[in-house]
Protein backbone atom coordinates (compact mmCIF):
# COMPACT_ATOMS: atom_id res chain seq x y z
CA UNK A 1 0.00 0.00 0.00
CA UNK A 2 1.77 3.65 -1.18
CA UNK A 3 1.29 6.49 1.09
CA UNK A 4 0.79 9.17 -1.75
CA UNK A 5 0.93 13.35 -0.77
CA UNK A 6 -0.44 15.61 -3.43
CA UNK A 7 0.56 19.11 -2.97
CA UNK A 8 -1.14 22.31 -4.36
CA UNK A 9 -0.21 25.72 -3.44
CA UNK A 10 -2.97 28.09 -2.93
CA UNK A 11 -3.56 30.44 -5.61
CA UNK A 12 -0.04 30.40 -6.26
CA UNK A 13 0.83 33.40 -8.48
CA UNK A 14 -1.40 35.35 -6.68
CA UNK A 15 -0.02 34.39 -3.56
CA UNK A 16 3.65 35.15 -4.80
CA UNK A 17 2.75 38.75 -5.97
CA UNK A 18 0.77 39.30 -2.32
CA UNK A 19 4.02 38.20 -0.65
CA UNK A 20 5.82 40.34 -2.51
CA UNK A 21 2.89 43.42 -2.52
CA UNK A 22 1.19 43.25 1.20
CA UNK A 23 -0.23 46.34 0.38
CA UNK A 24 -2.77 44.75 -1.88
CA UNK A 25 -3.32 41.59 0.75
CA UNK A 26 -7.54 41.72 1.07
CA UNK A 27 -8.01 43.23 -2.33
CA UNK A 28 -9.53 41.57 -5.54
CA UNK A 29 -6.22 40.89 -7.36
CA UNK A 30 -5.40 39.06 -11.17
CA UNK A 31 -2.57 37.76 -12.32
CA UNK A 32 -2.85 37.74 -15.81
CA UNK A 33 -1.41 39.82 -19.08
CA UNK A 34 -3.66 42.76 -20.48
CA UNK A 35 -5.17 41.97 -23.47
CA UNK A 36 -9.21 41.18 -23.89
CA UNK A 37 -8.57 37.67 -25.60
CA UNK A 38 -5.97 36.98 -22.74
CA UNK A 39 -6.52 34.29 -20.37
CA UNK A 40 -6.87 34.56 -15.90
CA UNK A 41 -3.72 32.59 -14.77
CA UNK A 42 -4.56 33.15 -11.22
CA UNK A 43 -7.19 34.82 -8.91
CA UNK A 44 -6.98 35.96 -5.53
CA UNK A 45 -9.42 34.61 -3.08
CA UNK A 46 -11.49 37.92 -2.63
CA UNK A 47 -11.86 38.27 -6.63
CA UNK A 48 -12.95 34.81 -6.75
CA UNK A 49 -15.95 36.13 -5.19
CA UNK A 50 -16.88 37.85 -7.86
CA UNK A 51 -17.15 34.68 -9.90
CA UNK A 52 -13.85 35.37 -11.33
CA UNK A 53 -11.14 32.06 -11.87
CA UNK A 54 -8.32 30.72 -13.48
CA UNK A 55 -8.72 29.84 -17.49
CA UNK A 56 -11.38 32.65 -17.61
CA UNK A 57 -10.88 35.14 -20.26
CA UNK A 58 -9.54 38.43 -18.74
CA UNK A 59 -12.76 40.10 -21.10
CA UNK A 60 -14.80 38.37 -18.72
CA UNK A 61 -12.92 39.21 -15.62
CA UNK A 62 -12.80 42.57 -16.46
CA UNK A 63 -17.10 41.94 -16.90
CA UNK A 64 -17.30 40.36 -13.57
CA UNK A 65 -15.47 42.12 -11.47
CA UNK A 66 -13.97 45.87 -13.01
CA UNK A 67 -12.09 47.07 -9.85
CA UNK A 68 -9.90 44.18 -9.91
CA UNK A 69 -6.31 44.45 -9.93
CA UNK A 70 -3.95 43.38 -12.39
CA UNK A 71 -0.50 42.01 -12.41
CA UNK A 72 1.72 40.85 -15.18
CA UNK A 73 2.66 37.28 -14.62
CA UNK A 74 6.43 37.12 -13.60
CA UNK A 75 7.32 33.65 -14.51
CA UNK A 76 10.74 33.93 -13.20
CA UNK A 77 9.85 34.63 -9.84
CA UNK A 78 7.07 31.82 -9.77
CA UNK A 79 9.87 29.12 -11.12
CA UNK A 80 12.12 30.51 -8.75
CA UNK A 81 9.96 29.81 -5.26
CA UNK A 82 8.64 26.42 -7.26
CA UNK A 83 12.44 25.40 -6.96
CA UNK A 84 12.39 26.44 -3.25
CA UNK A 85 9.40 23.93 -2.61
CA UNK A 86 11.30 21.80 -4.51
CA UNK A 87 13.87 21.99 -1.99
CA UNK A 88 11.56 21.09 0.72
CA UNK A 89 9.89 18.16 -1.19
CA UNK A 90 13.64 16.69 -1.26
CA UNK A 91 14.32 16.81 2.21
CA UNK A 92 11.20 14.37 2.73
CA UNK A 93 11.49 12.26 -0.55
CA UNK A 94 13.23 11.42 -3.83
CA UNK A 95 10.33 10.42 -5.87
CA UNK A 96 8.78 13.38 -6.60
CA UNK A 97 6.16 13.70 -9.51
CA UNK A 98 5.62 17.57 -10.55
CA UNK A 99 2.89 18.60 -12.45
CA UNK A 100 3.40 22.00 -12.66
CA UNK A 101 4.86 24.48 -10.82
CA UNK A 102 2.29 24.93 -8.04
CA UNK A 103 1.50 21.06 -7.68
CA UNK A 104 3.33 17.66 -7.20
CA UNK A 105 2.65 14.30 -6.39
CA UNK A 106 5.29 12.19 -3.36
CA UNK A 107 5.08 9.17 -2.54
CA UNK A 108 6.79 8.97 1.47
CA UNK A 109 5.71 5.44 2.00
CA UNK A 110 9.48 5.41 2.76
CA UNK A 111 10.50 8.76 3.94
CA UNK A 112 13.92 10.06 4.15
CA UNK A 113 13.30 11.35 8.24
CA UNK A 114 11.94 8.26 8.84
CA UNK A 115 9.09 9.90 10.32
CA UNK A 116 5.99 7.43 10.91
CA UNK A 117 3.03 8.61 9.13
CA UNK A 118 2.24 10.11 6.07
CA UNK A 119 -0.06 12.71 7.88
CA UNK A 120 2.85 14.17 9.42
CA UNK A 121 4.84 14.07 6.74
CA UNK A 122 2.11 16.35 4.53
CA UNK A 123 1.82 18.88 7.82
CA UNK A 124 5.89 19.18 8.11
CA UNK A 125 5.98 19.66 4.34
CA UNK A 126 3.51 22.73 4.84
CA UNK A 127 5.02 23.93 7.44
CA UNK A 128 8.46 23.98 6.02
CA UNK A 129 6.71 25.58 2.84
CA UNK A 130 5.52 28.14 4.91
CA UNK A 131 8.66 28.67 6.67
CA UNK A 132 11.14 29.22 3.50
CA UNK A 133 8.31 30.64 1.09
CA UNK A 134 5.93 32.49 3.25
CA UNK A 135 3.17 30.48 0.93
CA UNK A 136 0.48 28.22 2.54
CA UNK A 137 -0.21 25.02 0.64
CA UNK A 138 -3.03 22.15 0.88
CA UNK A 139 -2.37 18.72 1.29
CA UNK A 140 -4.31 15.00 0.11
CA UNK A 141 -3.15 12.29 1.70
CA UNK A 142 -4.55 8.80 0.29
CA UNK A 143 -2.86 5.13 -0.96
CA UNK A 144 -2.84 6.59 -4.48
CA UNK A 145 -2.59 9.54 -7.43
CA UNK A 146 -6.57 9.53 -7.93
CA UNK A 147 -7.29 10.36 -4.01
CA UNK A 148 -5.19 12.19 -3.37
CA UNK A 149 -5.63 14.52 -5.88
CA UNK A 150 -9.19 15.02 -5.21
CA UNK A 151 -7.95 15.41 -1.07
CA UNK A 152 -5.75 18.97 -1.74
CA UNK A 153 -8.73 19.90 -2.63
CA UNK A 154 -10.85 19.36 0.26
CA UNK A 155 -9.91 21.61 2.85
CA UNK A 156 -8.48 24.87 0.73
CA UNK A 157 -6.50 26.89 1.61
CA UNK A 158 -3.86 25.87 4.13
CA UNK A 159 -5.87 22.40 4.83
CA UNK A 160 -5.44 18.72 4.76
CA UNK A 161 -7.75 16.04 3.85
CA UNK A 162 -6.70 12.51 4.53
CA UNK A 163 -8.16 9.45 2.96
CA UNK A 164 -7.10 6.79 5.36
CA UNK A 165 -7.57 3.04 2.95
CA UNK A 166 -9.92 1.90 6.14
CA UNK A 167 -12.45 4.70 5.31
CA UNK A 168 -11.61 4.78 1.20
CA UNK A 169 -14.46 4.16 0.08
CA UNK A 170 -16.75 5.79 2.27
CA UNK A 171 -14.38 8.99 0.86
CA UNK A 172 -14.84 7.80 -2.55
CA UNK A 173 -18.63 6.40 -3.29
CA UNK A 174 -20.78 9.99 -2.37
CA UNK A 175 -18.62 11.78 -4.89
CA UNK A 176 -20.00 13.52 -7.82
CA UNK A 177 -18.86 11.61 -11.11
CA UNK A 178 -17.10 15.14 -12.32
CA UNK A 179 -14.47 14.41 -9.47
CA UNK A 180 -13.28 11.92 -11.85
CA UNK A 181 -10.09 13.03 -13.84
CA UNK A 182 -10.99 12.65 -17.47
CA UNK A 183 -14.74 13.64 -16.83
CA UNK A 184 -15.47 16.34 -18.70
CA UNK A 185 -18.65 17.96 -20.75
CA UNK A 186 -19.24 15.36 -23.18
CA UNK A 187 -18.10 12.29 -20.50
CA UNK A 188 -20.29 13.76 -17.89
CA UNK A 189 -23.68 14.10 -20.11
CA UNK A 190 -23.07 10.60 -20.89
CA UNK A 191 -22.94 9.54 -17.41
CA UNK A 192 -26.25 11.58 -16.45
CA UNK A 193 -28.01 9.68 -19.50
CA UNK A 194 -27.00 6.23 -18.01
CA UNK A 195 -28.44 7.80 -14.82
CA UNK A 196 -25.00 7.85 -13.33
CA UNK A 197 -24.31 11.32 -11.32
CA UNK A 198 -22.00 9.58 -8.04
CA UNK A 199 -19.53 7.03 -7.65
CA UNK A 200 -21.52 4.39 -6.05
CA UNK A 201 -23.82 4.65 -9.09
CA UNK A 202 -21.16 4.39 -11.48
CA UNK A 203 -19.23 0.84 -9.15
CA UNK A 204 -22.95 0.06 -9.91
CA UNK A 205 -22.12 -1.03 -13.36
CA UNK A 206 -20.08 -3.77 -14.75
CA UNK A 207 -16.39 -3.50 -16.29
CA UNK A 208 -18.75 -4.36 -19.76
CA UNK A 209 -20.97 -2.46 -19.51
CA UNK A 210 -18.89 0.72 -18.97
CA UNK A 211 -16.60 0.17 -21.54
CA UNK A 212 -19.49 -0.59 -24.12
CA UNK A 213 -20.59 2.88 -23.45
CA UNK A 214 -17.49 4.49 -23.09
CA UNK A 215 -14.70 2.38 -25.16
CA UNK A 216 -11.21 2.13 -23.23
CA UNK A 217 -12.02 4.70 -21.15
CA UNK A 218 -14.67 2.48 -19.53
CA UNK A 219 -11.78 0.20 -18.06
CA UNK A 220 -10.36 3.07 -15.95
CA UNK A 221 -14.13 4.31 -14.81
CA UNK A 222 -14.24 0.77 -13.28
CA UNK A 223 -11.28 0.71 -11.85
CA UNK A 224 -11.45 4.12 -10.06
CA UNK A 225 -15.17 3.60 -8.87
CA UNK A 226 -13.18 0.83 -6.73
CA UNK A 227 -10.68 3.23 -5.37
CA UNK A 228 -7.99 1.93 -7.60
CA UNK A 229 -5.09 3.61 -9.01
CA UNK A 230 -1.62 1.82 -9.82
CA UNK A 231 0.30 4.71 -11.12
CA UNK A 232 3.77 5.43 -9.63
CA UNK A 233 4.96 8.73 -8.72
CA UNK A 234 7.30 9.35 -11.62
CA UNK A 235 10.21 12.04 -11.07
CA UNK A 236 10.80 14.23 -13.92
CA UNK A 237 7.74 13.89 -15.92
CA UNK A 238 8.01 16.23 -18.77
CA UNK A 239 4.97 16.71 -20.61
CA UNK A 240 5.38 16.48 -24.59
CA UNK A 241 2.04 18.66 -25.47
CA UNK A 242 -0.48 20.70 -23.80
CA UNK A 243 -3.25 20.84 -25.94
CA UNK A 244 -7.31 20.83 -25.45
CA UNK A 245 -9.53 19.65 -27.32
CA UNK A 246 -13.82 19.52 -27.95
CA UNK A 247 -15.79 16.96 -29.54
CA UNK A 248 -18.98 18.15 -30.80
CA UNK A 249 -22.40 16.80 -29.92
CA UNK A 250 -22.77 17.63 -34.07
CA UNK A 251 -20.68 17.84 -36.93
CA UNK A 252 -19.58 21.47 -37.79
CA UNK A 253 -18.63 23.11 -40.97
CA UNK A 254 -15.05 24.47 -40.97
CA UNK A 255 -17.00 28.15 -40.29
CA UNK A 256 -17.85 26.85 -37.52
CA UNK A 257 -14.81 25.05 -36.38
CA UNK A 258 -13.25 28.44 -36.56
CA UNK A 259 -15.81 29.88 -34.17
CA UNK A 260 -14.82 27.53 -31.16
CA UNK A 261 -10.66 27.92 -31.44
CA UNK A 262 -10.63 30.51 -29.45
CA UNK A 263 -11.67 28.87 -26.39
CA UNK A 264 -9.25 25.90 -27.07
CA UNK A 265 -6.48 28.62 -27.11
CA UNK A 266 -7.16 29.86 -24.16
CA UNK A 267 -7.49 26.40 -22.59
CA UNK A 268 -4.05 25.87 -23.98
CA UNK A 269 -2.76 28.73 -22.82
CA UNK A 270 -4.16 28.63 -19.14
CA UNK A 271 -2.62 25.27 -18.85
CA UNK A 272 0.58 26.42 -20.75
CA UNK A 273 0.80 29.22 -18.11
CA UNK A 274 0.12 27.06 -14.75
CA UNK A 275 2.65 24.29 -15.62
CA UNK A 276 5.19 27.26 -16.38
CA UNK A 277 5.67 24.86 -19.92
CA UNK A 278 5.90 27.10 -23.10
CA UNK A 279 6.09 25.73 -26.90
CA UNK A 280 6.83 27.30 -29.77
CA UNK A 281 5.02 24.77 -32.05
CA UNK A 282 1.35 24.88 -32.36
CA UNK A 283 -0.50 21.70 -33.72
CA UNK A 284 -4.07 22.00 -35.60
CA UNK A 285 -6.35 18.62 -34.68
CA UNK A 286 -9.58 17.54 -36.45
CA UNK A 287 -11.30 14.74 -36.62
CA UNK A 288 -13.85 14.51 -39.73
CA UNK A 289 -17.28 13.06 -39.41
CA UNK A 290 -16.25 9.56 -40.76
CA UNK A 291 -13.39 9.16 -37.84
CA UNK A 292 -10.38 10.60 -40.30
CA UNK A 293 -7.88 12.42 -38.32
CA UNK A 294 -6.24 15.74 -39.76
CA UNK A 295 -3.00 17.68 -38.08
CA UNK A 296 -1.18 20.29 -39.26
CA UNK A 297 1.04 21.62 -37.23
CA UNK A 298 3.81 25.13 -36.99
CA UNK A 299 6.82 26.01 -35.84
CA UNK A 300 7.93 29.38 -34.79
CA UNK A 301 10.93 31.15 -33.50
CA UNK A 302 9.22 32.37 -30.94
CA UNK A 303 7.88 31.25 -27.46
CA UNK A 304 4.03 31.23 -27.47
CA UNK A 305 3.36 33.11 -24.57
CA UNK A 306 -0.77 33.77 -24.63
CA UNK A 307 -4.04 32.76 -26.09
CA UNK A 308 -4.21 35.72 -28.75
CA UNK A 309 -0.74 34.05 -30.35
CA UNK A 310 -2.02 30.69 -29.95
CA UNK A 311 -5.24 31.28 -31.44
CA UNK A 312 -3.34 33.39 -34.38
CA UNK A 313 -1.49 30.11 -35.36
CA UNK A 314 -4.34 27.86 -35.41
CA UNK A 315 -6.22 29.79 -37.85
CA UNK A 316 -3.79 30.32 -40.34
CA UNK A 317 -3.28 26.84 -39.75
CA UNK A 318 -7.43 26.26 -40.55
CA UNK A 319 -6.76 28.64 -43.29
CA UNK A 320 -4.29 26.39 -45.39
CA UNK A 321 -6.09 23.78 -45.16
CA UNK A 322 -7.28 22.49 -49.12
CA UNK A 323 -11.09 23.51 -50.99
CA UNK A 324 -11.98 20.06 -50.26
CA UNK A 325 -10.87 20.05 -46.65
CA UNK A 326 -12.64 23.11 -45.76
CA UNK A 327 -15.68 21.24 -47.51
CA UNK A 328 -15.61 18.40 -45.27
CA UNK A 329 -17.88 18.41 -41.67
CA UNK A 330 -15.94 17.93 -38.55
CA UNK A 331 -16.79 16.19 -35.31
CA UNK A 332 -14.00 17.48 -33.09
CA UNK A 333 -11.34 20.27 -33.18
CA UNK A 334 -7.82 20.38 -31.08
CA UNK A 335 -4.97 22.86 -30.27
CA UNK A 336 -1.88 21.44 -28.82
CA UNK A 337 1.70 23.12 -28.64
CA UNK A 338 5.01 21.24 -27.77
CA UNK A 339 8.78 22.01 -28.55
CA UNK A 340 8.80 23.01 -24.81
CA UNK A 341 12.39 25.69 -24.77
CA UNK A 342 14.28 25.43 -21.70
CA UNK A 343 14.02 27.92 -18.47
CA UNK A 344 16.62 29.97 -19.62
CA UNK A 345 14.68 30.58 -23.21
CA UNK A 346 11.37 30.97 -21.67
CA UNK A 347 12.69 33.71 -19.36
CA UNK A 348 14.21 35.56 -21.48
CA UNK A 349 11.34 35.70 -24.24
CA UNK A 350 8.73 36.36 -21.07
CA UNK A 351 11.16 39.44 -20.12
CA UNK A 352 10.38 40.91 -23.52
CA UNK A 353 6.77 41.38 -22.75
């Protein structure tokens, strides 16, 4: 049985530039870059209020809540207190798993202080955090990934949630389906249809069943309705695209394909921004009515910094596609970008902005 932490700081660029600004501490701050088609990369707990969060467009923000505050993102600063939580993960454990730089999975089911619980191994981490940041950060304790994911998010900010595996599934079963990673829109209306909306109602259903309805994917809805989750912590994970992508409860015309790219950019670029990963090629998806996938893909000189560049690339990328491939009817659309440059690169391009 692994003892897995998952750590999320709270509101993390926010809570950087409040460290660094106390004079704006109780005030309805953004971090995000001017620009209406730009995207929220973080949101202080008082503008959250206002309905205001991450991934939202900063036209909207700006809707929602106009005496807001905003801060350029400083993505050298964030990467350098990530490293200094970093430093505390290490004192605790080798295998740690980032997934961006606010977030990491450890495993500690053999600690480096030898210390006997994983409980107290998540509320020294925090502390320490505290200590050598001045950041608070929330804590999931379970036996696995899935759990313990869903735990940081229990008690925010500055909480813990532990799932002890005595009391797993009475953590698990009452859950809404959406909990679920991989759940989204399309997933989810699925599930409602089959008159699935928690956990128990999905373990409910047999491993045939599910994956009759939902392909391969079914296979993992079984398995995590039962609490299980066999993926390892793995150190260094470096991912090779961010993209997003929408299938469509109806075929679209390539008009209309156009039309919903840019809210895949700014997906893109909200995740592109949280992870602190930035590409400078940007890959076109579709998938036509009769199952034939399309890419075309980009390569620039330049980092990709924000969901107006982003979207730029992708339509020009629509735009050469052939007469008879703008004739065609399309059941889903993607943007990914990859060619991640290293820290250095991505600094310097940021510093131009």
């Amino acid at each position: 049985m692994r003892k897995i932490i998952h750590i999320d700081m709270d509101a993390f660029y926010v809570s950087v530039e409040l460290r660094d600004r106390p004079d704006l501490t109780g005030l309805p701050v953004v971090v995000a870059w001017e620009g209406e088609r730009s995207v929220v990369c973080a949101a202080s707990y008082e503008v959250r209020e206002y309905g205001v969060h991450s991934a939202m467009s900063v036209a909207r923000a700006k809707k929602l809540c106009p005496s807001a505050i905003y801060l350029a993102p400083n993505f050298a600063k964030y990467r350098e207190t990530s490293a200094q939580i970093h430093k505390v993960f290490k004192k605790y454990t080798d295998l740690i798993e980032p997934l961006s730089l606010d977030e990491a999975y450890l495993d500690v089911t053999e600690n480096k202080l030898k210390v006997p619980t994983a409980t107290e191994v998540a509320q020294l981490i925090r502390q320490d955090i505290l200590a050598s940041t001045g950041l608070t950060a929330s804590a999931g304790v379970a036996p696995n990934k899935f759990l313990a994911k869903i735990a940081s998010d229990w008690n925010k900010p500055d909480g813990i949630k532990v799932v002890s595996p005595r009391k797993m599934m009475d953590f698990l079963l009452p859950l809404p389906v959406q909990k679920i990673p991989g759940v989204g829109r399309v997933t989810l209306s699925k599930l409602h249809h089959l008159n699935i909306f928690t956990v128990e109602d999905l373990s409910t259903f047999s491993l045939g069943e599910l994956t009759h309805h939902f392909g391969s994917y079914g296979y993992r809805l079984y398995q995590l309705a039962r609490g299980v989750d066999k993926r390892p912590v793995k150190p260094n994970r470096e991912p090779k695209q961010i993209s997003a992508e929408n299938t469509f409860t109806r075929d679209l015309t390539i008009k209309e394909i156009a039309d919903v790219l840019p809210a895949l950019a700014e997906k893109v670029a909200s995740s592109a921004q949280r992870k602190g990963q930035f590409g400078h090629c940007v890959t076109l998806r579709l998938k036509t009515a009769d199952f034939r996938v399309m890419t075309r893909s980009m390569t620039l000189s330049s980092v990709l910094h924000d969901a107006d560049e982003i979207l730029q690339q992708a339509e020009d990328l629509l735009e050469q596609l052939s007469p008879d491939e703008k004739s065609q009817l399309y059941r889903l659309a993607g943007i990914g970008i990859s060619q991640f440059l290293s820290k250095e690169a991505v600094d310097s391009q940021l510093s131009l902005f």
